[in-house]
C-alpha atoms as a PDB file:
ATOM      1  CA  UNK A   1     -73.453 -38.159  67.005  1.00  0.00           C
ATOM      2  CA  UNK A   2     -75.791 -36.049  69.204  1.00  0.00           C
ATOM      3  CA  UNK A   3     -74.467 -32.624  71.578  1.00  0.00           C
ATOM      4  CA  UNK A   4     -73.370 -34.022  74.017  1.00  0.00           C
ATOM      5  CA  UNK A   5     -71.011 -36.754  72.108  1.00  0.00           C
ATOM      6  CA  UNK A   6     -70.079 -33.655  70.040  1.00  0.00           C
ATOM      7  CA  UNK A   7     -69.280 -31.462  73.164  1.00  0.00           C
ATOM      8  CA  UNK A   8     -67.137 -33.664  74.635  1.00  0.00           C
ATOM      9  CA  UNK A   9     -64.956 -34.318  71.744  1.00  0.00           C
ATOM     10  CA  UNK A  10     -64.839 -30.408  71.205  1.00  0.00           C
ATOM     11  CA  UNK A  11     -63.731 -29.955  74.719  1.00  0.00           C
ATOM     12  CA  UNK A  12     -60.744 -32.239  73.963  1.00  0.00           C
ATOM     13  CA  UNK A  13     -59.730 -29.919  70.787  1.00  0.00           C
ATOM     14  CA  UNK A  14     -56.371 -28.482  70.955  1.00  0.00           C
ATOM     15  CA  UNK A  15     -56.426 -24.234  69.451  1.00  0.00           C
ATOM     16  CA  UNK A  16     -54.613 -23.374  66.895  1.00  0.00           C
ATOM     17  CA  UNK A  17     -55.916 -25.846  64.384  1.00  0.00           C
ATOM     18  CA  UNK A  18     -53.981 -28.991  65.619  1.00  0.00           C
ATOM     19  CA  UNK A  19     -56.337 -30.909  65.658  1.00  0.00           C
ATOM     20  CA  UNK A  20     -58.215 -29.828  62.120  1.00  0.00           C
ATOM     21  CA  UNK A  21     -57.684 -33.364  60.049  1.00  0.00           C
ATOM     22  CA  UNK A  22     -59.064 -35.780  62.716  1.00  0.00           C
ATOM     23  CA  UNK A  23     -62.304 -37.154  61.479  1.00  0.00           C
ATOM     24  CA  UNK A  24     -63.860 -37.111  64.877  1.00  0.00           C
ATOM     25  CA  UNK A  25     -63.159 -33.555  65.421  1.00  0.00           C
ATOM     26  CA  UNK A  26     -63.938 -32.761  61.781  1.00  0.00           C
ATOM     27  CA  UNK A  27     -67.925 -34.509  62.713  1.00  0.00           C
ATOM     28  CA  UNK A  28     -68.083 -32.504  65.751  1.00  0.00           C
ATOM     29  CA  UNK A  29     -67.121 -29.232  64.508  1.00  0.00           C
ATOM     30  CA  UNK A  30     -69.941 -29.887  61.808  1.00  0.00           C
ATOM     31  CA  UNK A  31     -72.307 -31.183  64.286  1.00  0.00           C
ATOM     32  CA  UNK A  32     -71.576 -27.673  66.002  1.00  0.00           C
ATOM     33  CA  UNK A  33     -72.152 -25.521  63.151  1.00  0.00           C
ATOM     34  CA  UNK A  34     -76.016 -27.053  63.093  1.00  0.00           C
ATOM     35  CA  UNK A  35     -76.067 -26.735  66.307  1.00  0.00           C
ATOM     36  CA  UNK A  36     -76.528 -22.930  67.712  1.00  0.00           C
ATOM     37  CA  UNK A  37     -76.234 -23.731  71.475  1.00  0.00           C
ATOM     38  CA  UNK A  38     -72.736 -25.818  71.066  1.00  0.00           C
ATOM     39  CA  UNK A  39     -71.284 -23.532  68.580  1.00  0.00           C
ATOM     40  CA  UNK A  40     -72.136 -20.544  70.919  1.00  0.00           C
ATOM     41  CA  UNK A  41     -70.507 -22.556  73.844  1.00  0.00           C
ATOM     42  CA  UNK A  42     -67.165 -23.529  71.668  1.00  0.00           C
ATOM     43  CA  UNK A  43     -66.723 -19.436  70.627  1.00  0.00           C
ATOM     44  CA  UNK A  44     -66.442 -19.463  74.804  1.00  0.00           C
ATOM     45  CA  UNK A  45     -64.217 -22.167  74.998  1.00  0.00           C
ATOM     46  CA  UNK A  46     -62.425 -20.701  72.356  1.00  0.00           C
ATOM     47  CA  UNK A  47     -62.222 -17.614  74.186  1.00  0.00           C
ATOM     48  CA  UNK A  48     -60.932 -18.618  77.263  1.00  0.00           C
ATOM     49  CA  UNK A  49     -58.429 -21.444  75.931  1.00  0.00           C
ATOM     50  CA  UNK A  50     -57.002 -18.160  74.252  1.00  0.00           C
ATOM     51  CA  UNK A  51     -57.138 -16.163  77.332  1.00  0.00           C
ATOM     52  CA  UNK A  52     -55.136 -18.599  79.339  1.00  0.00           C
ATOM     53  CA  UNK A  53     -52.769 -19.483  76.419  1.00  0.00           C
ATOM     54  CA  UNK A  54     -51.434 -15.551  76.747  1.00  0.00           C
ATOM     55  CA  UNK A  55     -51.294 -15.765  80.345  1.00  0.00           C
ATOM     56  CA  UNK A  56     -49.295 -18.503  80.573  1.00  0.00           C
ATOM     57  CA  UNK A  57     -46.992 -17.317  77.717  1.00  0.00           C
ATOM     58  CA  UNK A  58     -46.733 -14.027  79.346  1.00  0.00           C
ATOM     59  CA  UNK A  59     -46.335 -14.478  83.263  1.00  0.00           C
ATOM     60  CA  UNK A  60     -47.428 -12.998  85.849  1.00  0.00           C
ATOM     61  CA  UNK A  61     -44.551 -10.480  86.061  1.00  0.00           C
ATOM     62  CA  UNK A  62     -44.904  -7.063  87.366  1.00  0.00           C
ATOM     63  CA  UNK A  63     -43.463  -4.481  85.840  1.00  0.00           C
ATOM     64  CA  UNK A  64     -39.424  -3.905  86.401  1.00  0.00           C
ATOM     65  CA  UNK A  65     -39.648  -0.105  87.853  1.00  0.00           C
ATOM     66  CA  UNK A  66     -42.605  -1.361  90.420  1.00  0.00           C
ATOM     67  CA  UNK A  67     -39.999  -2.423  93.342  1.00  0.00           C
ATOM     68  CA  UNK A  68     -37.878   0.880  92.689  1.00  0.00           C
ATOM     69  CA  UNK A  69     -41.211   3.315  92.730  1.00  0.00           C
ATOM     70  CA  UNK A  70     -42.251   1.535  96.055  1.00  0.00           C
ATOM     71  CA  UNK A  71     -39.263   1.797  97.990  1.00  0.00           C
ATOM     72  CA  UNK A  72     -39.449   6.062  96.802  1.00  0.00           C
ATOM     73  CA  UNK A  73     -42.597   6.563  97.975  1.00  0.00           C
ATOM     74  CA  UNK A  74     -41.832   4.903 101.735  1.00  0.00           C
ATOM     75  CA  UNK A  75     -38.941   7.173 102.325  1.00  0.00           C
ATOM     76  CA  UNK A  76     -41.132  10.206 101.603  1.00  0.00           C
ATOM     77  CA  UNK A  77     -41.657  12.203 104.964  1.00  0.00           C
ATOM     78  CA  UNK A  78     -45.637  13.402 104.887  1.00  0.00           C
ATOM     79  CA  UNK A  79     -47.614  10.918 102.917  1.00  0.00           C
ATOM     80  CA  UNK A  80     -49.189  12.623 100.477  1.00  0.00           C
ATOM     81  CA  UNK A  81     -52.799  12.119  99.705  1.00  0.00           C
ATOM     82  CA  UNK A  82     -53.848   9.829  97.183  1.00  0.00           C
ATOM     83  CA  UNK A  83     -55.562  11.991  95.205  1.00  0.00           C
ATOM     84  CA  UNK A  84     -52.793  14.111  94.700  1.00  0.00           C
ATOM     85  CA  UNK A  85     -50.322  11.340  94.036  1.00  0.00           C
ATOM     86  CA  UNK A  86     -48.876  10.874  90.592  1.00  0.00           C
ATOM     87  CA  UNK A  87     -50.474   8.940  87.973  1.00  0.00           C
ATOM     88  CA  UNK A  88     -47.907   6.493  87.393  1.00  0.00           C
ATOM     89  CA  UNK A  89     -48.181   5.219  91.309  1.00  0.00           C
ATOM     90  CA  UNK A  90     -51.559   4.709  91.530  1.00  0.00           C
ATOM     91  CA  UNK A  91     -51.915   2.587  87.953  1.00  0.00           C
ATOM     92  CA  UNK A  92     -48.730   0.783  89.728  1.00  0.00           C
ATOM     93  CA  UNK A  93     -51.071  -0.001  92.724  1.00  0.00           C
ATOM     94  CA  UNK A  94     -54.206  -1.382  90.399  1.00  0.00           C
ATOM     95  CA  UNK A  95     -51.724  -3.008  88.176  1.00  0.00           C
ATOM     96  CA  UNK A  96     -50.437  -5.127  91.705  1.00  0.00           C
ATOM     97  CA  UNK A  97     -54.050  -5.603  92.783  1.00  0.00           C
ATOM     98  CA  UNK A  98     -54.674  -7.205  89.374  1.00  0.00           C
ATOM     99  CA  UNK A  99     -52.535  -9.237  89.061  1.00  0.00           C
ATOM    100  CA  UNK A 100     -52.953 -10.460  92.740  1.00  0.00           C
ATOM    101  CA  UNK A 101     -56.339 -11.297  91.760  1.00  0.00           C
ATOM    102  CA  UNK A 102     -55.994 -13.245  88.580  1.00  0.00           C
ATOM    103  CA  UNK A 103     -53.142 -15.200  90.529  1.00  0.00           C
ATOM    104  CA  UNK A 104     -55.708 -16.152  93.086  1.00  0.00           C
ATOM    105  CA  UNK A 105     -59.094 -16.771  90.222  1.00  0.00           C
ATOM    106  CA  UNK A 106     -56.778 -18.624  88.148  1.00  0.00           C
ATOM    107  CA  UNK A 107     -57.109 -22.357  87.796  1.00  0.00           C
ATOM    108  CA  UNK A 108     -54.057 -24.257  89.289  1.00  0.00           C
ATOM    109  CA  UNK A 109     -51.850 -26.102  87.253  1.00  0.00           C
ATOM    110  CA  UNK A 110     -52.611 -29.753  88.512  1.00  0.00           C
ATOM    111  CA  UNK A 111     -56.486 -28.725  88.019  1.00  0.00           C
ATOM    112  CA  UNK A 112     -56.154 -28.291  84.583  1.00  0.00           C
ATOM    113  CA  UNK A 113     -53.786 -31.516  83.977  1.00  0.00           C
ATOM    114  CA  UNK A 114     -56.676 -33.302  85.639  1.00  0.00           C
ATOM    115  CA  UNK A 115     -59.415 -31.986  83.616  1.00  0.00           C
ATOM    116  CA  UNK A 116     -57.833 -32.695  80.738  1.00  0.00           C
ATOM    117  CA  UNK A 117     -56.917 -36.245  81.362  1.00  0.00           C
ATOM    118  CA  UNK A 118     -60.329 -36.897  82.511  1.00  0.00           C
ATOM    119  CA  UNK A 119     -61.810 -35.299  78.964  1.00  0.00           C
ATOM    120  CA  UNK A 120     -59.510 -37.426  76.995  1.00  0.00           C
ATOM    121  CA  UNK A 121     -60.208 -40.779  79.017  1.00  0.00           C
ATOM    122  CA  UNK A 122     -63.437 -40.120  78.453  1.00  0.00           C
ATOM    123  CA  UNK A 123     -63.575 -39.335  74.790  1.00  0.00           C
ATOM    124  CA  UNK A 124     -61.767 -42.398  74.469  1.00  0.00           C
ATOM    125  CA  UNK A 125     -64.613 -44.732  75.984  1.00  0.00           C
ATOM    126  CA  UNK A 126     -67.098 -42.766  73.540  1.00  0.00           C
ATOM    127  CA  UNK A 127     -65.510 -42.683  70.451  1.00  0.00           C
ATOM    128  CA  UNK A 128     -66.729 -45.200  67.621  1.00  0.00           C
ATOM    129  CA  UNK A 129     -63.222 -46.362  67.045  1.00  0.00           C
ATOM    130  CA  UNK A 130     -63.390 -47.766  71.560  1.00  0.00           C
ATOM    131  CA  UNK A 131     -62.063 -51.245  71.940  1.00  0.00           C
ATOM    132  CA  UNK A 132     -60.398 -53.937  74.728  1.00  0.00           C
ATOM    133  CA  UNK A 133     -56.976 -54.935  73.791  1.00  0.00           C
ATOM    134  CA  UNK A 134     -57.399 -57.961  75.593  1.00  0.00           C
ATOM    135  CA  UNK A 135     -60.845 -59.870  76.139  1.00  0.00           C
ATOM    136  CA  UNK A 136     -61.014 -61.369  80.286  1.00  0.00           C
ATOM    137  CA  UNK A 137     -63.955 -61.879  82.839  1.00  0.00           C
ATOM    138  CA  UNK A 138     -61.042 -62.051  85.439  1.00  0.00           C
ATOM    139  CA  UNK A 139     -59.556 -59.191  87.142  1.00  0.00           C
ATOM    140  CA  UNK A 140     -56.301 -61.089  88.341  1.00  0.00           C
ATOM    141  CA  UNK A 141     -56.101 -62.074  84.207  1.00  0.00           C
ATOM    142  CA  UNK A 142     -56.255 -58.485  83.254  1.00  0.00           C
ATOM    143  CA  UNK A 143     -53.539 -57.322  85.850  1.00  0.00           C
ATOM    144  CA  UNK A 144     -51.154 -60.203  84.780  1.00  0.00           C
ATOM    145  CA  UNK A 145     -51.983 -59.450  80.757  1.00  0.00           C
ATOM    146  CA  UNK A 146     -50.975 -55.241  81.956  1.00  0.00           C
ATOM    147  CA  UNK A 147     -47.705 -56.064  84.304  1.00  0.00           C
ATOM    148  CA  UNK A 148     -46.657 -58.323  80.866  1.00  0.00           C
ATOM    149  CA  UNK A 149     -47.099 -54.751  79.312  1.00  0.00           C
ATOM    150  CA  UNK A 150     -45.050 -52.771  82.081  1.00  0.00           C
ATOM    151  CA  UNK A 151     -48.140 -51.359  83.297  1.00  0.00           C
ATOM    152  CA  UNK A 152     -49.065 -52.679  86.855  1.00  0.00           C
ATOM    153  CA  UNK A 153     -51.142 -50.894  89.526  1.00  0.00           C
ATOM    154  CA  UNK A 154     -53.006 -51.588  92.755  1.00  0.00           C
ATOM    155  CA  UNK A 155     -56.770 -52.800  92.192  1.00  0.00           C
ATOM    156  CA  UNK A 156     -59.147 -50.698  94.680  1.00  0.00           C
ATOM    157  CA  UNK A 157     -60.001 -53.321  97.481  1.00  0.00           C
ATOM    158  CA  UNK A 158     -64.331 -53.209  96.369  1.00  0.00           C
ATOM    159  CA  UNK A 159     -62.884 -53.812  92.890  1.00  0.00           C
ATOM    160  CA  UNK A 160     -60.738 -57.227  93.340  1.00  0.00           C
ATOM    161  CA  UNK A 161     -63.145 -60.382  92.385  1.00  0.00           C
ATOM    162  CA  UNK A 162     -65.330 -58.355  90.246  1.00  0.00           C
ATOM    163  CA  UNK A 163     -66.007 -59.541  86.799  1.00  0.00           C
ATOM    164  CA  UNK A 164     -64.485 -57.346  83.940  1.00  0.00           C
ATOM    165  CA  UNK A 165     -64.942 -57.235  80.498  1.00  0.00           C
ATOM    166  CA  UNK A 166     -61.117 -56.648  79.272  1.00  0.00           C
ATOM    167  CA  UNK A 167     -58.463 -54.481  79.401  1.00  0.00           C
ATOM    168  CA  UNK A 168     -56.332 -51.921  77.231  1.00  0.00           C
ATOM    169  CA  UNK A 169     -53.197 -50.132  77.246  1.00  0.00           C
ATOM    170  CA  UNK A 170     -53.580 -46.393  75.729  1.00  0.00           C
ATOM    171  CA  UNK A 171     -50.863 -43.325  75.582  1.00  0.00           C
ATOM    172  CA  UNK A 172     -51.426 -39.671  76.775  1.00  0.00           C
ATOM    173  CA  UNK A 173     -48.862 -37.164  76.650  1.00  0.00           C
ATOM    174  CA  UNK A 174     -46.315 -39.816  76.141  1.00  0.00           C
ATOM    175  CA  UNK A 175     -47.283 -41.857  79.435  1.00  0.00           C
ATOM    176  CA  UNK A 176     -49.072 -45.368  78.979  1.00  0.00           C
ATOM    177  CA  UNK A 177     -52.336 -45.469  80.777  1.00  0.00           C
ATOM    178  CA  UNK A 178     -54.094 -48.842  81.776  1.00  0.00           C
ATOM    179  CA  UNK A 179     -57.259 -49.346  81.249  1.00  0.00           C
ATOM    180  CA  UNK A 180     -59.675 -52.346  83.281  1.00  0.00           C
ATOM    181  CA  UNK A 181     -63.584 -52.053  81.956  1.00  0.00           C
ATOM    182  CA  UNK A 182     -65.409 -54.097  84.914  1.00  0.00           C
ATOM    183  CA  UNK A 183     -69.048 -55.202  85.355  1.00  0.00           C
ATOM    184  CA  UNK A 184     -70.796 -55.148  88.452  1.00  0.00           C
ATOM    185  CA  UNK A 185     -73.974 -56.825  90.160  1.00  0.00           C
ATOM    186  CA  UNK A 186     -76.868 -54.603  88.513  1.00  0.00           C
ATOM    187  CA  UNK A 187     -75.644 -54.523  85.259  1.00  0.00           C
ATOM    188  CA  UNK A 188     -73.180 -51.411  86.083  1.00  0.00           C
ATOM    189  CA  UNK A 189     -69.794 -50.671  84.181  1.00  0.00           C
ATOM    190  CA  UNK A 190     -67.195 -48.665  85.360  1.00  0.00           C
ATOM    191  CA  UNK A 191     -63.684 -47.979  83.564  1.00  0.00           C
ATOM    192  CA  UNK A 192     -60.768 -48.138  85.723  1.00  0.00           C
ATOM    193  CA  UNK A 193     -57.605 -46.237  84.518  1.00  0.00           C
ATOM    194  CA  UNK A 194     -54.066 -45.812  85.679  1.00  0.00           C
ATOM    195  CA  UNK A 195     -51.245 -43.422  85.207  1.00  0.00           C
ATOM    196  CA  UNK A 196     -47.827 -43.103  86.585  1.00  0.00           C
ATOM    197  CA  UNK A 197     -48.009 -40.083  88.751  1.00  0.00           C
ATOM    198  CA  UNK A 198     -45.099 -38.486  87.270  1.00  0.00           C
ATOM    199  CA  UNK A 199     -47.825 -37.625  84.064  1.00  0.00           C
ATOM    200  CA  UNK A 200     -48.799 -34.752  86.311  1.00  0.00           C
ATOM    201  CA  UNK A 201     -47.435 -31.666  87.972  1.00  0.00           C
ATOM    202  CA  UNK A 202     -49.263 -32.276  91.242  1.00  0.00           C
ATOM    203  CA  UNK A 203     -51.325 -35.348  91.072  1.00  0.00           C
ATOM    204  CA  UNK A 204     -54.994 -35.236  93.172  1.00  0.00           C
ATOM    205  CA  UNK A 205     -54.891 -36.389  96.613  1.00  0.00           C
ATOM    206  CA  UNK A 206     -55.325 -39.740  98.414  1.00  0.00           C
ATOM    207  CA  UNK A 207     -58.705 -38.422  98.631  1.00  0.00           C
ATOM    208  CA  UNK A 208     -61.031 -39.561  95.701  1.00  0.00           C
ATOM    209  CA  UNK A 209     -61.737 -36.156  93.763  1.00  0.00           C
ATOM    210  CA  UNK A 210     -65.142 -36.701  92.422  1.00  0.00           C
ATOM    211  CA  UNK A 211     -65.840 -34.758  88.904  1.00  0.00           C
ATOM    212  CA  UNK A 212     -67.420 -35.145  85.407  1.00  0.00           C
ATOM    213  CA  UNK A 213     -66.708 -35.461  82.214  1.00  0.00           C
ATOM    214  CA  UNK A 214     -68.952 -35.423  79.014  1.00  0.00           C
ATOM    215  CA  UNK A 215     -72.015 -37.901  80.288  1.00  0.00           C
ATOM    216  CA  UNK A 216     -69.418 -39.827  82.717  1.00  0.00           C
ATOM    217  CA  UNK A 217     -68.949 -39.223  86.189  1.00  0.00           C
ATOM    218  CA  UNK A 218     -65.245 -39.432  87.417  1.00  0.00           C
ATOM    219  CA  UNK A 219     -63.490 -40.112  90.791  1.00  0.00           C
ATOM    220  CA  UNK A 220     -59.391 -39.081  90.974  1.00  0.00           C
ATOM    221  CA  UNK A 221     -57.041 -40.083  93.509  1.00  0.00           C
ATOM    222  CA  UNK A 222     -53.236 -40.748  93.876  1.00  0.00           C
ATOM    223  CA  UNK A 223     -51.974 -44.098  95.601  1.00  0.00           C
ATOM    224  CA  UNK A 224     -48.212 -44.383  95.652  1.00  0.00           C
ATOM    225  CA  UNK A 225     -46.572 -43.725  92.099  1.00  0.00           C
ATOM    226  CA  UNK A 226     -50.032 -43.912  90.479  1.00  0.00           C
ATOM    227  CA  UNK A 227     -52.859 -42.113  89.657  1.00  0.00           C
ATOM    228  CA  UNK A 228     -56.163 -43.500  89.491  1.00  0.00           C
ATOM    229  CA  UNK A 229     -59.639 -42.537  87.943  1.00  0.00           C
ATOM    230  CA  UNK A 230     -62.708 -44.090  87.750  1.00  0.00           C
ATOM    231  CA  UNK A 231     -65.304 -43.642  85.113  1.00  0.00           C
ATOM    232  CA  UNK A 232     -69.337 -44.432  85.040  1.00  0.00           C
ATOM    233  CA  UNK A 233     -71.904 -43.388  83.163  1.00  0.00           C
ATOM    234  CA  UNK A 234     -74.443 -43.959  85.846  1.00  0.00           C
ATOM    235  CA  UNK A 235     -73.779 -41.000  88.315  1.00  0.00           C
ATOM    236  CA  UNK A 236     -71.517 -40.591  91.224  1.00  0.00           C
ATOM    237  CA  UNK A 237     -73.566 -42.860  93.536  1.00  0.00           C
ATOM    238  CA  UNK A 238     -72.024 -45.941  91.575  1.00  0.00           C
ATOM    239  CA  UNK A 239     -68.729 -44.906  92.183  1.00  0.00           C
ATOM    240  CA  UNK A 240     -68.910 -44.576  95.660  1.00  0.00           C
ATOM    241  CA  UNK A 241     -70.123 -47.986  95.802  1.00  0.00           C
ATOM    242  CA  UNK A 242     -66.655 -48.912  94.754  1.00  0.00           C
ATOM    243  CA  UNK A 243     -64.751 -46.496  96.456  1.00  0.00           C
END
């Protein structure tokens, strides 16, 4: 295992321990502790996975005498200044402001769903444990083998005739993702997986999204009931040659 393998698997770690008796979590977290640089980067991660973990458990409610202490001040006559106003209004006003502001710098719902599928697809095509279900050089194989499964999808246009290597069916959060490996001119892989789109809050957009995960680059988009992503480990430009 080097950093890198090690940092994405860490990235994938669920707080609170959950995740304590995997062996591939268990190498990582020892990889980290020899490693200064990752184990000062998963204290931040720890940090902020705490951070937004009491956010989302608290809300972003204000406070319940905030719409009561507005509607006093506006039937006051003379304004008075705001130095001279009391306390309690002014940390009122900040208090609004803030949380206005962490509403707006905080990362949207369907972001994080995305990141975190992407992190998990990809510590799947890392891991030392990676392996096709099914063995095929034939795209129209591997889509018949997957519909057999319940798991059928639309195969990018660029994609359809290309060689692949095989096919898998793997679970996340309790949805079954496809998953077509395929081998193009140039010696190039790419990993094609599928999702139903109800697996997300708010799916990405028709629009490939275009990411990264660990040493992969990624491409996201949403066709129909499905999600789609794209994985190389080659940079972006391969992916656009597919896209």
């Amino acid at each position: 295992m080097n950093h890198q393998e090690a940092k994405l698997i860490l990235s994938a770690c669920r707080p609170g321990g959950a995740d304590a008796a995997d062996p591939r979590f268990q190498e990582a977290l020892e990889f980290a502790r020899r490693d200064p640089e990752l184990a000062a980067w998963l204290a931040r991660e720890r940090r902020l996975d705490t951070a937004i973990g009491i956010k989302v458990r608290e809300g972003a409610q204000p406070p319940a005498h905030l719409k009561s202490a507005i509607l006093a001040a506006s039937r006051m006559v003379r304004p008075m200044p705001w130095y001279r106003q009391p306390a309690w209004v002014a940390a009122a006003a900040l208090l609004v402001g803030l949380l206005a502001l962490a509403v707006l710098l905080a990362p949207k719902s369907s972001e994080l769903e995305l990141a975190q599928f992407q992190r998990a697809m990809a510590e799947i095509l890392v891991s030392k444990e990676f392996r096709l279900d099914h063995m095929t050089p034939s795209a129209t194989e591997a889509q018949r083998w997957l519909a057999d499964r319940r798991v059928d999808f639309v195969m990018p246009a660029k994609l359809e005739g290309q060689p692949t290597m095989g096919c898998r069916v793997v679970e996340w959060h309790g949805h079954q993702v496809s998953l077509v490996c395929f081998k193009l001119d140039g010696g190039e892989t790419v990993h094609l997986f599928t999702v139903a789109r109800e697996a997300m809050g708010n799916a990405p957009t028709e629009h490939p999204q275009f990411s990264s995960a660990g040493r992969y680059s990624t491409a996201a988009w949403s066709r129909d009931d499905k999600v789609y992503l794209l994985a190389a480990s080659r940079g972006e430009a391969v992916l656009k040659k597919v896209l």
